[in-house]
N, C-alpha and C. Protein backbone atom coordinates (compact mmCIF):
# COMPACT_ATOMS: atom_id res chain seq x y z
N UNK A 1 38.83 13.15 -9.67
CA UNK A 1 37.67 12.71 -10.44
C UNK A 1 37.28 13.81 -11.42
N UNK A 2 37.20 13.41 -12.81
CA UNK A 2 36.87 14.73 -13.80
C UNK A 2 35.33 15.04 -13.14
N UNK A 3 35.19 15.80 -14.44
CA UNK A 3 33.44 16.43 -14.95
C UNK A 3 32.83 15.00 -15.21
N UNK A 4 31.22 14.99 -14.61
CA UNK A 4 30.72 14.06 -15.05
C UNK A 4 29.19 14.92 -15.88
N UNK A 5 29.77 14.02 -17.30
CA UNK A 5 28.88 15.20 -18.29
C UNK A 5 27.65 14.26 -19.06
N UNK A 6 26.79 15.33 -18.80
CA UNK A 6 25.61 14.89 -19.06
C UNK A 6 25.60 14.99 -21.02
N UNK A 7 24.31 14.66 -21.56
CA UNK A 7 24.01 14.47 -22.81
C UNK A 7 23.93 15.55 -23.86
N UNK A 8 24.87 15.85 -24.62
CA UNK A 8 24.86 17.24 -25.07
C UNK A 8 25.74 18.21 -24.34
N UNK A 9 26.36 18.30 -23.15
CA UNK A 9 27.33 19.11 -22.78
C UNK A 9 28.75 19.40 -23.44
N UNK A 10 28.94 20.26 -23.37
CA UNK A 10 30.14 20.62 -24.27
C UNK A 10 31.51 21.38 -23.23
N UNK A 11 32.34 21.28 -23.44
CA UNK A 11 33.47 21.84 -21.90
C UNK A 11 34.75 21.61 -22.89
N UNK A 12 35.38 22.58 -22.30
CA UNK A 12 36.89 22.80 -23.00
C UNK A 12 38.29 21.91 -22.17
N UNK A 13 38.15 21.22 -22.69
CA UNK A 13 39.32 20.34 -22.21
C UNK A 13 40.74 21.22 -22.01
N UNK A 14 41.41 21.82 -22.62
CA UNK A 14 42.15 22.68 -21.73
C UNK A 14 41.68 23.07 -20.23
N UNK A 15 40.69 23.68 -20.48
CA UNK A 15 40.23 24.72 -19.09
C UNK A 15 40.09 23.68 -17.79
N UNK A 16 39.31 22.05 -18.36
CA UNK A 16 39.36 21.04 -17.62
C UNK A 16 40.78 20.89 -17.13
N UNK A 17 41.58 20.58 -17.70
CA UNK A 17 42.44 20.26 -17.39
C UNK A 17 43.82 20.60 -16.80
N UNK A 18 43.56 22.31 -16.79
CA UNK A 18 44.21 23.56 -15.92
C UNK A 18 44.91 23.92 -17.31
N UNK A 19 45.00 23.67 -18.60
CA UNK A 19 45.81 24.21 -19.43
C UNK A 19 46.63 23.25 -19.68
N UNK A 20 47.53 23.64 -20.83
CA UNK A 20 48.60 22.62 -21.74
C UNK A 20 48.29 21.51 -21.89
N UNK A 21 46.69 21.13 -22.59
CA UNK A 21 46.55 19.74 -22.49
C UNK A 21 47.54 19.31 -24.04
N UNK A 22 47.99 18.45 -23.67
CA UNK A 22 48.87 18.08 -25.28
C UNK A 22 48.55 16.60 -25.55
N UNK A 23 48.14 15.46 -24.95
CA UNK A 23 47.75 14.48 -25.11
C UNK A 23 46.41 13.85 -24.39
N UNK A 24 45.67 13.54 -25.44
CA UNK A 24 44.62 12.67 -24.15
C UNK A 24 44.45 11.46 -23.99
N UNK A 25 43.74 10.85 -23.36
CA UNK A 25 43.29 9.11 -23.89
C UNK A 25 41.82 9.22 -23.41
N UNK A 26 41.19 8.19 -24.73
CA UNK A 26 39.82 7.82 -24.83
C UNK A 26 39.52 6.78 -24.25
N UNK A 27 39.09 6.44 -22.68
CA UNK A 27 38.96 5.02 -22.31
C UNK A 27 37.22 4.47 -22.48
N UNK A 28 37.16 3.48 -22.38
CA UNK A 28 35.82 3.07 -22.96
C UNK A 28 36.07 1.56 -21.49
N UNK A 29 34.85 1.48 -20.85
CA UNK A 29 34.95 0.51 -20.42
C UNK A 29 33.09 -0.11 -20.16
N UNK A 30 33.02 -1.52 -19.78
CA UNK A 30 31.82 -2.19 -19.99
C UNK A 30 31.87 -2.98 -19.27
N UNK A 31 30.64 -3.69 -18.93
CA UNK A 31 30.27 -5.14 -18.47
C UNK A 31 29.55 -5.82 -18.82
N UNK A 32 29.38 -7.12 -19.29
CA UNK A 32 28.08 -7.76 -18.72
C UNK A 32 26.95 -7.84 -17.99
N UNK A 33 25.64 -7.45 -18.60
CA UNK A 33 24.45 -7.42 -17.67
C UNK A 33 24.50 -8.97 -16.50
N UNK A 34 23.90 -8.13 -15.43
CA UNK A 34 23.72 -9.84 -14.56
C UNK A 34 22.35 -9.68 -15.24
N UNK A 35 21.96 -11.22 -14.53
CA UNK A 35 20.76 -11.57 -15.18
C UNK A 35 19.87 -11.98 -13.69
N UNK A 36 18.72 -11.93 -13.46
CA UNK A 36 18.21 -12.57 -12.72
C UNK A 36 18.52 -12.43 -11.08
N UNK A 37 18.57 -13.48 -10.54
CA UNK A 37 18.64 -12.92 -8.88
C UNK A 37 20.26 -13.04 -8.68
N UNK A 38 20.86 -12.12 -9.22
CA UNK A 38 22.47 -11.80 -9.35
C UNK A 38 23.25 -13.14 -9.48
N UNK A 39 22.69 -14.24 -10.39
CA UNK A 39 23.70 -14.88 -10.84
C UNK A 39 23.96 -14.61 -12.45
N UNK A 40 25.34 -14.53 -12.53
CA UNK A 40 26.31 -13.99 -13.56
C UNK A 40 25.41 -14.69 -14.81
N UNK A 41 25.38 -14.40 -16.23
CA UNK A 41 25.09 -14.79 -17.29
C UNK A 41 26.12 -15.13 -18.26
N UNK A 42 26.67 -15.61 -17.97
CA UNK A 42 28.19 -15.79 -18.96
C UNK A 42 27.23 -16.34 -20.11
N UNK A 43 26.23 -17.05 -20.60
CA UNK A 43 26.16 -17.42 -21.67
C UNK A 43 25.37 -16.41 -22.18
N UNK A 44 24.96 -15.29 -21.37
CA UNK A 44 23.96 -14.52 -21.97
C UNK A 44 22.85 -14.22 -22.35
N UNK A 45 22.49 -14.83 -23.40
CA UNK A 45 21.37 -14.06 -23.59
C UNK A 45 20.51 -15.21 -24.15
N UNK A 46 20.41 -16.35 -23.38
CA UNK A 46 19.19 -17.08 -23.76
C UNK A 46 19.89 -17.97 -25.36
N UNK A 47 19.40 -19.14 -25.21
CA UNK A 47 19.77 -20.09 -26.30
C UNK A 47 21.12 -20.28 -26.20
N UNK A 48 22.07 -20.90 -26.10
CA UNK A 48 23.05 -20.35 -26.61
C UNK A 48 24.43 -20.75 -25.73
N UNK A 49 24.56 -20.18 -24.92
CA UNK A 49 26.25 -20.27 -24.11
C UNK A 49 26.90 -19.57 -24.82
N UNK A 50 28.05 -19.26 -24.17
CA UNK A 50 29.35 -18.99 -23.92
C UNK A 50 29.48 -17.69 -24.80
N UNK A 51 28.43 -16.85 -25.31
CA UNK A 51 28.50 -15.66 -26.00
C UNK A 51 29.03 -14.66 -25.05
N UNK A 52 29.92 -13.93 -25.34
CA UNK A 52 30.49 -12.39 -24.39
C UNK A 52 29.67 -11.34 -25.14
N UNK A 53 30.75 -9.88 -24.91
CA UNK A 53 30.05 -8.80 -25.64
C UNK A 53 31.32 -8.04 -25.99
N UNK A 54 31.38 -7.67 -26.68
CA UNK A 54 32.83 -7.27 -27.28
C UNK A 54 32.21 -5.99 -28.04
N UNK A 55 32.30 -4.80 -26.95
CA UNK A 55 32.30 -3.38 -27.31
C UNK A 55 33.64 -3.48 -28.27
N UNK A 56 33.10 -2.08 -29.02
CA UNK A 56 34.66 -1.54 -29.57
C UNK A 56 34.69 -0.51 -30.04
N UNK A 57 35.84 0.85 -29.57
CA UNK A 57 35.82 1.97 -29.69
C UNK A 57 36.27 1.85 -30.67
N UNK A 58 35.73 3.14 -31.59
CA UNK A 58 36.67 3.62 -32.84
C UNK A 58 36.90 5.26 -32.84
N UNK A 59 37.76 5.97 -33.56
CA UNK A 59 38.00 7.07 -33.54
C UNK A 59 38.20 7.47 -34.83
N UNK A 60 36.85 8.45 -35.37
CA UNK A 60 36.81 9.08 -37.00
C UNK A 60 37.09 10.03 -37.04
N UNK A 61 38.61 10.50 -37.90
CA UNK A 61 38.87 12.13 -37.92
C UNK A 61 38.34 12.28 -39.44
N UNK A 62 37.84 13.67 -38.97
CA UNK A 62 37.25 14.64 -40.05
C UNK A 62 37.61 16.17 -40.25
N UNK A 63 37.65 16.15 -41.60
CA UNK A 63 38.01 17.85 -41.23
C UNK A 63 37.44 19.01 -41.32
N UNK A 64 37.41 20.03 -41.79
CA UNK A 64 36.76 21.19 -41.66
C UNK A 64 35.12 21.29 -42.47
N UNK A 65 35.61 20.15 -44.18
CA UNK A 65 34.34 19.79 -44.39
C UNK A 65 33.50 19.08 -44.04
N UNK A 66 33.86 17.94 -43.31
CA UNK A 66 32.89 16.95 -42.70
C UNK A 66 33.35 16.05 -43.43
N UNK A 67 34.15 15.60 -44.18
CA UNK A 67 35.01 14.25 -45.24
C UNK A 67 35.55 13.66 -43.95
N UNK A 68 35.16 12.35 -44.02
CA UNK A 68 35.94 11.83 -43.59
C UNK A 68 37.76 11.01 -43.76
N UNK A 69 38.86 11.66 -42.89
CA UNK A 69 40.31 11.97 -43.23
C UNK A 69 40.87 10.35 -42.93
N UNK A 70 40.28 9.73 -41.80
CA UNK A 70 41.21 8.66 -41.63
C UNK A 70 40.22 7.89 -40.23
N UNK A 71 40.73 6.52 -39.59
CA UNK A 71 39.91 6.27 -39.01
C UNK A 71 40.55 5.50 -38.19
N UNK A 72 40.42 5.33 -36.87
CA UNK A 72 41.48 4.41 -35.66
C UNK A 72 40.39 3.41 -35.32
N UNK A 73 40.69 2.18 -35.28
CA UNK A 73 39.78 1.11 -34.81
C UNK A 73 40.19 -0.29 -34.59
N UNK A 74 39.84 -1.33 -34.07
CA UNK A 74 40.45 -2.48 -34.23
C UNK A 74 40.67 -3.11 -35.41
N UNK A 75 40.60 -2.87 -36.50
CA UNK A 75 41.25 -3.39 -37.58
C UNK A 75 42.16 -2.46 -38.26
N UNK A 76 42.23 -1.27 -37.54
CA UNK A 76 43.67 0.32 -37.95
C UNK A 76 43.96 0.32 -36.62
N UNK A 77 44.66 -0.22 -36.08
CA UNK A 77 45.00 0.11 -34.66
C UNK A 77 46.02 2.02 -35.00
N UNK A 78 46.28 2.32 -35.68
CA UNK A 78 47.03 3.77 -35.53
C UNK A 78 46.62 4.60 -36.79
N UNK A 79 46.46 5.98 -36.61
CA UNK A 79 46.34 6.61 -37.53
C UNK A 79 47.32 6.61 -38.62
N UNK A 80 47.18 6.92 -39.87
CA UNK A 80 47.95 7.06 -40.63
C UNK A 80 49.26 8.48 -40.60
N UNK A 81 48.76 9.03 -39.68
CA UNK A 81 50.22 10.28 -39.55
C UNK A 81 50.71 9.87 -38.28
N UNK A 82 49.75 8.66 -37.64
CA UNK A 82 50.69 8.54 -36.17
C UNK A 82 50.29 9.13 -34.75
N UNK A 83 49.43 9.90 -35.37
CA UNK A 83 49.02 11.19 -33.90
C UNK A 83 48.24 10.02 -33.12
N UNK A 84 47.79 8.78 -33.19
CA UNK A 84 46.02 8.43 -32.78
C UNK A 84 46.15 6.82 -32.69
N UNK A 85 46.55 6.45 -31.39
CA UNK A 85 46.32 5.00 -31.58
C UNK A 85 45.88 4.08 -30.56
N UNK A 86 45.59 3.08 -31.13
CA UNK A 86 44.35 2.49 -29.94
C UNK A 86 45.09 1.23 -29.54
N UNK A 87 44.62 0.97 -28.26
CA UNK A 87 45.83 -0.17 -27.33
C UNK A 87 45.18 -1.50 -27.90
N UNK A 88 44.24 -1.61 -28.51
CA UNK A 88 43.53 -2.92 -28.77
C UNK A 88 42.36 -3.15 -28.41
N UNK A 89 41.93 -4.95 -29.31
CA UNK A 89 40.69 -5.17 -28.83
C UNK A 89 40.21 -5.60 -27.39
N UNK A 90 39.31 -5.66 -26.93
CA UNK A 90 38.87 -5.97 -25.66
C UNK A 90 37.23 -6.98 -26.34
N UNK A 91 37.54 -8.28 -26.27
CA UNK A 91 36.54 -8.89 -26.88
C UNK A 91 35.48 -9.34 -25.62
N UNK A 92 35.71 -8.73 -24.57
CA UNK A 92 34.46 -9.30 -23.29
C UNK A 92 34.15 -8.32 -22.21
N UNK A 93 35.19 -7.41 -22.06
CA UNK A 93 34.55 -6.24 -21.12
C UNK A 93 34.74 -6.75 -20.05
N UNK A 94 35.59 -7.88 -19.29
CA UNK A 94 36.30 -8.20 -18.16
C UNK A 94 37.06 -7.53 -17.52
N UNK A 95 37.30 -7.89 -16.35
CA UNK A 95 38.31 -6.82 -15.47
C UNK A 95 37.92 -5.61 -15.04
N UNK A 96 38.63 -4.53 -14.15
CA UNK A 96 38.31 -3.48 -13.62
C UNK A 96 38.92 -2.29 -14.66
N UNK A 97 38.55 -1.27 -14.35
CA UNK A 97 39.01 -0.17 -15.67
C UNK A 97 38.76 -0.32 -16.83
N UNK A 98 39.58 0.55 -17.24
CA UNK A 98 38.68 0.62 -19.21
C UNK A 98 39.46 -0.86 -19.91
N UNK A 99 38.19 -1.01 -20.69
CA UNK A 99 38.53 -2.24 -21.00
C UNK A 99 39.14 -1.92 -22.55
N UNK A 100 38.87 -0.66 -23.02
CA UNK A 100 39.80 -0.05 -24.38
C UNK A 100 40.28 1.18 -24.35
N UNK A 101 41.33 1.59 -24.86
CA UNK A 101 41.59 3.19 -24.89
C UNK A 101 42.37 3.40 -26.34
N UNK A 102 42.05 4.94 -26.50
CA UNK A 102 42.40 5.24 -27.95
C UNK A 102 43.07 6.23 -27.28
N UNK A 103 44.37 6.62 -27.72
CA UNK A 103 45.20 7.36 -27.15
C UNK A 103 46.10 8.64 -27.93
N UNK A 104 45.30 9.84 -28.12
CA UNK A 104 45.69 10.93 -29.00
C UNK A 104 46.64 11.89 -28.19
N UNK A 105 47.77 12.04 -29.51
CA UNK A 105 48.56 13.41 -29.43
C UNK A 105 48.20 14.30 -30.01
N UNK A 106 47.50 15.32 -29.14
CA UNK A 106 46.76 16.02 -29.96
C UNK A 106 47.76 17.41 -30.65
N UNK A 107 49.52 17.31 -29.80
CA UNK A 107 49.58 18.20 -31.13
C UNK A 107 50.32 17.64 -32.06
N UNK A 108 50.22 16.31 -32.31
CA UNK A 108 50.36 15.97 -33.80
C UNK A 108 49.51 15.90 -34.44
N UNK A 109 47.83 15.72 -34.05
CA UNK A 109 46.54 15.81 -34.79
C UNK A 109 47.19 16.89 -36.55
N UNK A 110 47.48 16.28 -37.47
CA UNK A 110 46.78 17.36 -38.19
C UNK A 110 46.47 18.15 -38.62
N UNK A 111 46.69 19.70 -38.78
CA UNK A 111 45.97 20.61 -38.64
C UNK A 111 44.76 20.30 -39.58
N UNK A 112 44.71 19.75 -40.68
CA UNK A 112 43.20 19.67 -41.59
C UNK A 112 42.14 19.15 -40.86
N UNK A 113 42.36 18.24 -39.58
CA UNK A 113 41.67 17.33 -39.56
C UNK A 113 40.92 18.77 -38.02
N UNK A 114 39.85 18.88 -38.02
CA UNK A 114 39.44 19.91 -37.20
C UNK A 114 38.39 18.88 -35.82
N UNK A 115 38.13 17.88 -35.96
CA UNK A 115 36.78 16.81 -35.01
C UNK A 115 37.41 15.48 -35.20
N UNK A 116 37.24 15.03 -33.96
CA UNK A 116 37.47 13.09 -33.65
C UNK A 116 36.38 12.95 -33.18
N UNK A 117 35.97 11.91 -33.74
CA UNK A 117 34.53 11.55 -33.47
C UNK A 117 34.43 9.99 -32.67
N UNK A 118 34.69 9.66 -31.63
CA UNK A 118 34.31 8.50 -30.76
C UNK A 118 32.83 8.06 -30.52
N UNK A 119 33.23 6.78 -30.97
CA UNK A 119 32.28 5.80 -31.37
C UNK A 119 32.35 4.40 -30.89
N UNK A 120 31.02 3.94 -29.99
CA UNK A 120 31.26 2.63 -29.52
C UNK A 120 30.21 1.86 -30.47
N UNK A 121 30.95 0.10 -30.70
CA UNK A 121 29.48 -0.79 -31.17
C UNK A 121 29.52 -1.66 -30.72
N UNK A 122 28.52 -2.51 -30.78
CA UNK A 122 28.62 -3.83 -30.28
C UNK A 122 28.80 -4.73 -31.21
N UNK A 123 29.94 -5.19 -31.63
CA UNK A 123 30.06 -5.88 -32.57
C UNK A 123 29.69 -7.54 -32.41
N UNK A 124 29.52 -7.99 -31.55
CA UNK A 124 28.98 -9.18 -31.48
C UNK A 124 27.14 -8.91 -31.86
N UNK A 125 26.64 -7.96 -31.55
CA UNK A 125 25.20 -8.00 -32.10
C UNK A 125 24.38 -7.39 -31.36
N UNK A 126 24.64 -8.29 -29.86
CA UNK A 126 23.66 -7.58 -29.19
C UNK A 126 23.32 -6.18 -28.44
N UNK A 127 22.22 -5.95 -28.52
CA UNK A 127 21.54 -4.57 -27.75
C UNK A 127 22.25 -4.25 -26.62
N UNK A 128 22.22 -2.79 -26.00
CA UNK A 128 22.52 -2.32 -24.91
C UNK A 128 22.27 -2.86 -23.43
N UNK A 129 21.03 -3.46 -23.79
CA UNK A 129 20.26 -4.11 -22.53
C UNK A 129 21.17 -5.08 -22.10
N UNK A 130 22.15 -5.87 -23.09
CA UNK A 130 22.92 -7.06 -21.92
C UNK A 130 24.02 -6.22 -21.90
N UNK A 131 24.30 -4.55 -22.11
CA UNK A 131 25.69 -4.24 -21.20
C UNK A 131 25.42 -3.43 -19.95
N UNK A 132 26.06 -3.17 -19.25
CA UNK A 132 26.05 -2.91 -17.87
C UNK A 132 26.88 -1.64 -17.87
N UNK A 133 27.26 -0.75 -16.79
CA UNK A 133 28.56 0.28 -16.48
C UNK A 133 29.23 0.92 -17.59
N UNK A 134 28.48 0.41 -18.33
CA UNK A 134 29.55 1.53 -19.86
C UNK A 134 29.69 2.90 -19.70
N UNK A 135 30.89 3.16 -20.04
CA UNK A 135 31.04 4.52 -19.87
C UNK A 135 32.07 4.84 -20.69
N UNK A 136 32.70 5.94 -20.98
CA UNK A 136 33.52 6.61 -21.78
C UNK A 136 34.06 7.94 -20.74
N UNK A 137 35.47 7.72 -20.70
CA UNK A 137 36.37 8.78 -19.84
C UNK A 137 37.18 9.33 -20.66
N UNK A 138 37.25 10.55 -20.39
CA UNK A 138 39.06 11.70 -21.28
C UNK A 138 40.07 11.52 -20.45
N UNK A 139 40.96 11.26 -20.59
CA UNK A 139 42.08 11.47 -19.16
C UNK A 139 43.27 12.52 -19.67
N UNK A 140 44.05 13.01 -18.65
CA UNK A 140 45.16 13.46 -19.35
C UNK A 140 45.91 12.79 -19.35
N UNK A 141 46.56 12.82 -21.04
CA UNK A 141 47.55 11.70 -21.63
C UNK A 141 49.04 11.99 -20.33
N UNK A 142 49.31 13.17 -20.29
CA UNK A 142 50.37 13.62 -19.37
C UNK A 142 50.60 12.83 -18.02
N UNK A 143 49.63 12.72 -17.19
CA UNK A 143 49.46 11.86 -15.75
C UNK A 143 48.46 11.06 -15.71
N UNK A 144 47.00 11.10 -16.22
CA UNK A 144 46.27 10.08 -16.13
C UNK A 144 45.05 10.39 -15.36
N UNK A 145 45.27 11.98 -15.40
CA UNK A 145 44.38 12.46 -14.20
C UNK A 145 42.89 12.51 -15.04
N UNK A 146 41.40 11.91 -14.70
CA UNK A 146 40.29 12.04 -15.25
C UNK A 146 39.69 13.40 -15.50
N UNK A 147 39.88 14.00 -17.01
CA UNK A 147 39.18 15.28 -16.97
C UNK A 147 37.64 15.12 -17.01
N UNK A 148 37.00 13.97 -17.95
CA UNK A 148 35.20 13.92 -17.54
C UNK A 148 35.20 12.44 -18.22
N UNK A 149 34.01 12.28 -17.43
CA UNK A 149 33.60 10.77 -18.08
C UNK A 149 31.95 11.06 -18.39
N UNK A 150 31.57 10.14 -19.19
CA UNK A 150 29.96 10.05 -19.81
C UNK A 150 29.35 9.09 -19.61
N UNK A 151 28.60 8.60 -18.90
CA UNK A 151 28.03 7.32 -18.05
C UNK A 151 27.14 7.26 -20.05
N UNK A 152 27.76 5.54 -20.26
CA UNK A 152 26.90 5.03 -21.60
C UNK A 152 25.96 4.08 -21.36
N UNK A 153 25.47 3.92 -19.77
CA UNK A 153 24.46 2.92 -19.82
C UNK A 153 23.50 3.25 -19.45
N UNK A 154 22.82 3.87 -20.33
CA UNK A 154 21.03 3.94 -21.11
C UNK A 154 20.94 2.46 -21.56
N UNK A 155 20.09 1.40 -21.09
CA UNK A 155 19.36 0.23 -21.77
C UNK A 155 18.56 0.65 -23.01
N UNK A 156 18.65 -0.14 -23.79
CA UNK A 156 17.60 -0.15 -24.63
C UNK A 156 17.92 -1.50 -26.09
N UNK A 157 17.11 -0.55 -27.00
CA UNK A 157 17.55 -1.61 -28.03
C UNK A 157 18.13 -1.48 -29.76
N UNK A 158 19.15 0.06 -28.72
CA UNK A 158 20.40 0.15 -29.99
C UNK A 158 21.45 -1.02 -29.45
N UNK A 159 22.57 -1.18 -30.96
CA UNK A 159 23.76 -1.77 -30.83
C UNK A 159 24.73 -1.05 -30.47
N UNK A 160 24.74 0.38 -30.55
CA UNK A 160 26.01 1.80 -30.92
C UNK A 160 25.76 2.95 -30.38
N UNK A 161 26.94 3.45 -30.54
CA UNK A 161 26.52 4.88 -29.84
C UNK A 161 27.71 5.90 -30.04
N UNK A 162 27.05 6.76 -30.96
CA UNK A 162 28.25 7.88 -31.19
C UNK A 162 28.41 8.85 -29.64
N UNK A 163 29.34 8.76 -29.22
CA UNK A 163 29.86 8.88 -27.86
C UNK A 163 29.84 10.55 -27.33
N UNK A 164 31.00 10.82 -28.43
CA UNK A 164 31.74 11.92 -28.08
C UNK A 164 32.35 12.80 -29.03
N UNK A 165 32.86 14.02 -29.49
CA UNK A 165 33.51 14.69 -30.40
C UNK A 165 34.62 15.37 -29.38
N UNK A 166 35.33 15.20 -30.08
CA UNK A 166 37.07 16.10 -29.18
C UNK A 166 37.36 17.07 -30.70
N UNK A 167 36.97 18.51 -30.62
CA UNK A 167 37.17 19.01 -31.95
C UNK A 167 38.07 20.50 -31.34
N UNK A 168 38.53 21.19 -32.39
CA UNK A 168 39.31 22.31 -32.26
C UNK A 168 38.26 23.79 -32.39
N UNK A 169 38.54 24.39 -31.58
CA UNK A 169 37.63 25.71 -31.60
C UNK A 169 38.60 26.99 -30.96
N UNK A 170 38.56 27.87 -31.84
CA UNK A 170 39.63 29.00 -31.42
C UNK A 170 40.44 28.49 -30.83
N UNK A 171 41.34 28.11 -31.06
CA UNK A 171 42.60 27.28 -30.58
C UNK A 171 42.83 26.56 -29.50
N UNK A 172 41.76 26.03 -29.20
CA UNK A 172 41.53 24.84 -28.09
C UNK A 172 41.36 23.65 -28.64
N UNK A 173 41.29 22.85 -27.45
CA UNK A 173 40.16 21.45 -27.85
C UNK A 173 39.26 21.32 -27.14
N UNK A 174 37.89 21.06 -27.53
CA UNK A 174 36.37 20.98 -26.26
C UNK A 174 36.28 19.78 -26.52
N UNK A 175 35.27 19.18 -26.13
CA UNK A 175 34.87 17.70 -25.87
C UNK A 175 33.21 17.81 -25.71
N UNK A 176 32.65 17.31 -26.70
CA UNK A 176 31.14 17.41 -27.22
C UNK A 176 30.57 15.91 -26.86
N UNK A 177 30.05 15.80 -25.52
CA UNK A 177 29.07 14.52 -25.28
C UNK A 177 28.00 14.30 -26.00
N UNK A 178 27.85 13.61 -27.27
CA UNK A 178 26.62 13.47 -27.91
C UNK A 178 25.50 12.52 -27.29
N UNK A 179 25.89 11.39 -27.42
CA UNK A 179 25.29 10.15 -26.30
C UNK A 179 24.05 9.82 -27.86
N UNK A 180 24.47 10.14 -28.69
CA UNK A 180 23.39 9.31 -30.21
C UNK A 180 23.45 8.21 -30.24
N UNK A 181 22.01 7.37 -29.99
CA UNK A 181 22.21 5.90 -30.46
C UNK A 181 21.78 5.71 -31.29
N UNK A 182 22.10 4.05 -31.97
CA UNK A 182 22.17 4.25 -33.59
C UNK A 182 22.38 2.37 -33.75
N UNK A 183 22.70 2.24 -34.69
CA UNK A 183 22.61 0.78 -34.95
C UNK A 183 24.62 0.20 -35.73
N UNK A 184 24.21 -0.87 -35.59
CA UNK A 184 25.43 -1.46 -36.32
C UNK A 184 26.90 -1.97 -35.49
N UNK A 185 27.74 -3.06 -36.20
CA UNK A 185 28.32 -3.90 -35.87
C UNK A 185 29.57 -3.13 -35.44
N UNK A 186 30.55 -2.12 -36.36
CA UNK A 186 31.29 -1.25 -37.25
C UNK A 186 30.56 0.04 -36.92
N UNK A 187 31.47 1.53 -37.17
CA UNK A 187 31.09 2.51 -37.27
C UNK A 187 30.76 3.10 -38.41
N UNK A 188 31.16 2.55 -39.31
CA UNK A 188 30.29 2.22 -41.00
C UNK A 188 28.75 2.95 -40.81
N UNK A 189 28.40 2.11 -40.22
CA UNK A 189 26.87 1.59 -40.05
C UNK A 189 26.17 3.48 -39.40
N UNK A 190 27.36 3.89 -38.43
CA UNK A 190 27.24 5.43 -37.94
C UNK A 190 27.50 6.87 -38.78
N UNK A 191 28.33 6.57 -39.64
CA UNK A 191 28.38 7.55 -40.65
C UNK A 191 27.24 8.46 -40.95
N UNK A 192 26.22 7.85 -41.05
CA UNK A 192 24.78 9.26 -41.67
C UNK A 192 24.33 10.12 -40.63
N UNK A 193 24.44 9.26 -39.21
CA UNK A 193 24.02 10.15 -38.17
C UNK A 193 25.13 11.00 -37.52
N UNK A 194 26.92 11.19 -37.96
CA UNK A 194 27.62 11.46 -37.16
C UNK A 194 27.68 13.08 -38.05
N UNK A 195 27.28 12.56 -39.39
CA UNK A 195 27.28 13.96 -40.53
C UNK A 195 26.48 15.26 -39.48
N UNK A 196 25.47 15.02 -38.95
CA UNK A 196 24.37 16.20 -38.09
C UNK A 196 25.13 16.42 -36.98
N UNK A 197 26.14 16.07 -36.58
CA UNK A 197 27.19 16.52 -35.68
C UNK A 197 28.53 17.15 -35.46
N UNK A 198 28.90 17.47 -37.06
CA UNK A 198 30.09 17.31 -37.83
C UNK A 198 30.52 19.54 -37.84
């Protein structure tokens, strides 16, 4: 079981990980709020039926200036040099385990590109309050072993949440739990607040 890291903690993923980390993966997983005296809400959220919730990770590399270089998401499933790619969408947050993962070689990252910036939204619309168990885990890409996870379920009444930063520092990689919530469908919508983190 990794580090379980609180809001703002920062930890060197090498050191997590005993050294030679060379690949990681970004898992993201969710549920459905129950509703009421624990019967399931499949339709959700009042009016309506058959609405799910369809989190979705994205991954923004940036580089030393804060420009943003390139961007991994469900409509780029892979980076453009290849280092950075994501297994797909997950449109309901069903099943056990992560219901998405973005999966970096980090020594093909790049060298310009210095921060990955992980980012969840709710692209169907709704607020935090109808997701449940969200969380965000690092694993090592090598075996699978959990270096830390970030419990993402704070209720409230953002759509998003800039997650995490995996950036380069004296020749490592650390892993920066931000836990910023924020609004929007897309990580578009996250851009102004990810700049004060950059």
């Amino acid at each position: 079981m990794g580090i379980s890291l609180q809001k703002g903690q920062k930890i060197s993923l090498d050191k997590e990980a005993g050294g030679g980390l060379t690949r990681i993966v970004m898992g993201l997983g969710w549920d459905a709020a129950q509703s009421g005296k624990g019967g399931f809400l499949g339709g959700l959220f009042g009016g309506g039926g058959g609405e799910s919730i369809d989190l979705d990770a994205s991954c923004l590399l940036f580089d030393d200036s804060g420009q943003l270089v390139d961007t991994v998401w469900f409509r780029q499933l892979d980076s453009r040099d290849g280092s950075i790619h994501h297994t797909g969408d997950n449109r309901t947050g069903e099943g056990a385990g992560d219901d998405e993962q973005i999966k970096v070689d980090l020594a093909a990252v790049p060298a310009n590109v210095k921060s990955l910036v992980f980012t969840v939204n709710n692209y169907t619309g709704q607020d935090f309050s109808k997701v449940a168990n969200a969380y965000c885990r690092i694993l090592n890409g090598a075996n699978n072993s959990e270096i830390a996870r970030y419990d993402l379920s704070c209720r409230g009444g953002h759509s998003a949440m800039i997650m995490a930063k995996v950036y380069r520092h004296n020749n490592e990689w650390k892993m920066h739990a931000i836990g910023e919530v924020g609004q929007g469908r897309t990580f578009e919508q996250l851009l102004p607040q990810i700049k004060a983190h950059l």
